[in-house]
Protein backbone atom coordinates (compact mmCIF):
# COMPACT_ATOMS: atom_id res chain seq x y z
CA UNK A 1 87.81 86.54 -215.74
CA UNK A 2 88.96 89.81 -216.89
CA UNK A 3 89.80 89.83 -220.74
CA UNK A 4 90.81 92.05 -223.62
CA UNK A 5 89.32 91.41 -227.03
CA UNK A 6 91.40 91.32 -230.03
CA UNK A 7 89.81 92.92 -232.61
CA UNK A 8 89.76 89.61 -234.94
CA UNK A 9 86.81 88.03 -232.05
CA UNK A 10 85.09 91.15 -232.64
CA UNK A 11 84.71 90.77 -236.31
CA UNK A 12 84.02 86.94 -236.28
CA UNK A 13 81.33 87.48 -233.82
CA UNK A 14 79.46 89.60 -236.64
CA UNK A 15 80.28 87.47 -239.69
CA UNK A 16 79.05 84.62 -238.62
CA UNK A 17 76.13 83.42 -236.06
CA UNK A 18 77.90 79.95 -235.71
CA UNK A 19 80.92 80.24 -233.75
CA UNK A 20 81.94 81.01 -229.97
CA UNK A 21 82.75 84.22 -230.80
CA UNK A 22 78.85 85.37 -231.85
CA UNK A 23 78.17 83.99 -228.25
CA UNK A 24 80.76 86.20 -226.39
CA UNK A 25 79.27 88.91 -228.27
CA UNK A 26 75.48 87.78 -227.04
CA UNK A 27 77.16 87.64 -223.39
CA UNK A 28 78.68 91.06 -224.23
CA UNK A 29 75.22 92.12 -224.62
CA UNK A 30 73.64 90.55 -221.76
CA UNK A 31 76.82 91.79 -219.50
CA UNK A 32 78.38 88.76 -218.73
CA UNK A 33 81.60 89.36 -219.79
CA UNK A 34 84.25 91.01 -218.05
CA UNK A 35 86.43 93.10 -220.66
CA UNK A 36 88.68 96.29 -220.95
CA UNK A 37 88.70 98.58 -223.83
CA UNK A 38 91.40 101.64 -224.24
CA UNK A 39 90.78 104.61 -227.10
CA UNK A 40 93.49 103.02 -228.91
CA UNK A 41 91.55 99.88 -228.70
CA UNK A 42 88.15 101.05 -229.71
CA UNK A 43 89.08 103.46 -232.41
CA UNK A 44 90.80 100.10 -234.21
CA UNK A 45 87.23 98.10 -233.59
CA UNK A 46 85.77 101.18 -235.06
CA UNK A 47 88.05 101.28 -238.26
CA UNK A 48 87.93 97.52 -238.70
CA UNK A 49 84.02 97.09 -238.09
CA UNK A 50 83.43 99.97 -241.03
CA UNK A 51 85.31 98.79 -243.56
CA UNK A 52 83.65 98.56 -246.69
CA UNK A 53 84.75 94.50 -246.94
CA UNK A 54 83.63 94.29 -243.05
CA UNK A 55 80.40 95.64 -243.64
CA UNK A 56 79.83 93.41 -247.03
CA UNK A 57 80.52 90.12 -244.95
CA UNK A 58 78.33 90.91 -242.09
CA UNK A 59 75.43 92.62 -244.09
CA UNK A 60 75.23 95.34 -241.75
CA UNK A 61 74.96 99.26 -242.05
CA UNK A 62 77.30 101.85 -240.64
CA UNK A 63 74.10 102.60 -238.16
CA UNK A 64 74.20 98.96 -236.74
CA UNK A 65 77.89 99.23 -236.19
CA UNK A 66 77.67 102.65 -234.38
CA UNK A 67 75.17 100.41 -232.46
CA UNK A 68 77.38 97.42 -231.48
CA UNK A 69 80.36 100.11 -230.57
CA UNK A 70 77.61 101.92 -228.21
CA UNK A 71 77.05 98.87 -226.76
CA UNK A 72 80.83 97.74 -226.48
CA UNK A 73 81.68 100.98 -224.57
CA UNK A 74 78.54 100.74 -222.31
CA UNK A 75 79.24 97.44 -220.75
CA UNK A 76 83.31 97.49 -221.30
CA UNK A 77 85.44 99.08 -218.56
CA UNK A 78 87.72 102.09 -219.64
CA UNK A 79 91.35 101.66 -218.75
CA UNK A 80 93.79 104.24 -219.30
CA UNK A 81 97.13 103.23 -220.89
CA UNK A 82 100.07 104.64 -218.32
CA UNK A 83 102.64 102.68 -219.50
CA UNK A 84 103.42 101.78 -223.47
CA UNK A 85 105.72 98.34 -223.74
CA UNK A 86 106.02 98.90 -227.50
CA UNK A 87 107.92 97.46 -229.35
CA UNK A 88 107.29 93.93 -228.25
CA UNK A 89 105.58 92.16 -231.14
CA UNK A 90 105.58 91.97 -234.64
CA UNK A 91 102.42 93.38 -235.90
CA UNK A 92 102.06 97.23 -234.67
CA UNK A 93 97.88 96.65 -234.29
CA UNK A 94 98.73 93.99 -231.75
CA UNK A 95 100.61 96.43 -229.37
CA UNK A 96 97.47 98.09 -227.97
CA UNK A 97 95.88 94.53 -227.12
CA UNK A 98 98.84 93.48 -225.50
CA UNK A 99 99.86 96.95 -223.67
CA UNK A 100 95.90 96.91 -222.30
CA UNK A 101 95.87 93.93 -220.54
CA UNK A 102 99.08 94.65 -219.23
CA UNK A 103 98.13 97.59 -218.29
CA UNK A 104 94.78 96.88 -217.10
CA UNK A 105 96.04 93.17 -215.40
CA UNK A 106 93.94 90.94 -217.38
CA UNK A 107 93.31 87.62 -216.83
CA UNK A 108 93.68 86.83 -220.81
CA UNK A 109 93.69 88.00 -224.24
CA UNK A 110 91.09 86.81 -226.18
CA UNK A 111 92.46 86.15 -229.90
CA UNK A 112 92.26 83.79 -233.04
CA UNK A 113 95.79 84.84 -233.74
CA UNK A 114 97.38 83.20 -230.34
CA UNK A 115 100.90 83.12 -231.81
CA UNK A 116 100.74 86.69 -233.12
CA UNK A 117 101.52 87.60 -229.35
CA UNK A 118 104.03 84.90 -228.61
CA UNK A 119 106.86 85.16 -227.14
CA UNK A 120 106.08 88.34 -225.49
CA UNK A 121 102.86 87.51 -223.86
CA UNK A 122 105.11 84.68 -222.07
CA UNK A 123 107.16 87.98 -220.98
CA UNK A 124 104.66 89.36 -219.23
CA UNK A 125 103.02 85.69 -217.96
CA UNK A 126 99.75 86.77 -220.22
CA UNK A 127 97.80 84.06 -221.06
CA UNK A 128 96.31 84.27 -224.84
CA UNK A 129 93.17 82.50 -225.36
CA UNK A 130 90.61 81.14 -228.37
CA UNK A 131 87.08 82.63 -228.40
CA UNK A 132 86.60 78.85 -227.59
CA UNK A 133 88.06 78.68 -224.49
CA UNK A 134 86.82 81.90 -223.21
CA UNK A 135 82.78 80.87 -224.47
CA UNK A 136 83.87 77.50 -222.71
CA UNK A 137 84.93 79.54 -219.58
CA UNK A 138 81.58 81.93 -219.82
CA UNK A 139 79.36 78.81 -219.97
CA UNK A 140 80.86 76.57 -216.95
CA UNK A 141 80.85 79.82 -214.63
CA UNK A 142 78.33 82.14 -216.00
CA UNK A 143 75.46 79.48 -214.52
């Protein structure tokens, strides 16, 4: 299953070591997950991950983010953007998720924020996903 991260997994997955997303990032690692990242994309993981309340809740250093982003661009596949459906939703930082996996013909969008993307994602017959369901998927056909 080919997926885009929303930025929100991507921040879970370092505040806490409890939930699903913390295991989609461990399967990031170990490259078994299938995602797309744009430069639109990665530059928002990068501004997120280094925020000063970002880096207080996951009690890590500027070096171990530049470490996780190395890592997210090594195993993620690059897609160029050739087409920009903006505007479609209502939060502007939520375009770029949605105009990747259009773009790139995902399989999902993997969010917390499901209905941040709703109605449009029904547009485009996107399917938006927990980190639940996607750690779910990742177990049952990962084996």
């Amino acid at each position: 299953m080919l997926v885009v991260f929303d930025t929100n997994v991507i921040v879970a997955a370092l505040r806490s070591r409890d939930g699903a997303s913390f295991q989609i990032l461990k399967a990031i690692i170990d490259g078994k997950a299938d995602f797309v990242l744009s430069i639109p994309l990665f530059l928002e993981y990068e501004a997120v991950l280094k925020r000063p309340a970002t880096l207080s809740a996951s009690s890590l250093t500027i070096k171990d983010i530049d470490a996780i982003l190395n890592m997210l661009c090594a195993q993620g596949k690059p897609k160029k953007l050739h087409y920009l459906w903006r505007p479609q939703l209502t939060d502007e930082q939520d375009e770029m998720v949605l105009e990747l996996a259009i773009n790139a013909a995902t399989d999902a969008i993997v969010t917390f924020n499901r209905n941040d993307f709703l109605p449009a994602a029904n547009k485009f017959a996107m399917p938006i996903i927990t980190p639940s369901t996607y750690y779910h998927w990742l177990k049952e056909h990962q084996q």
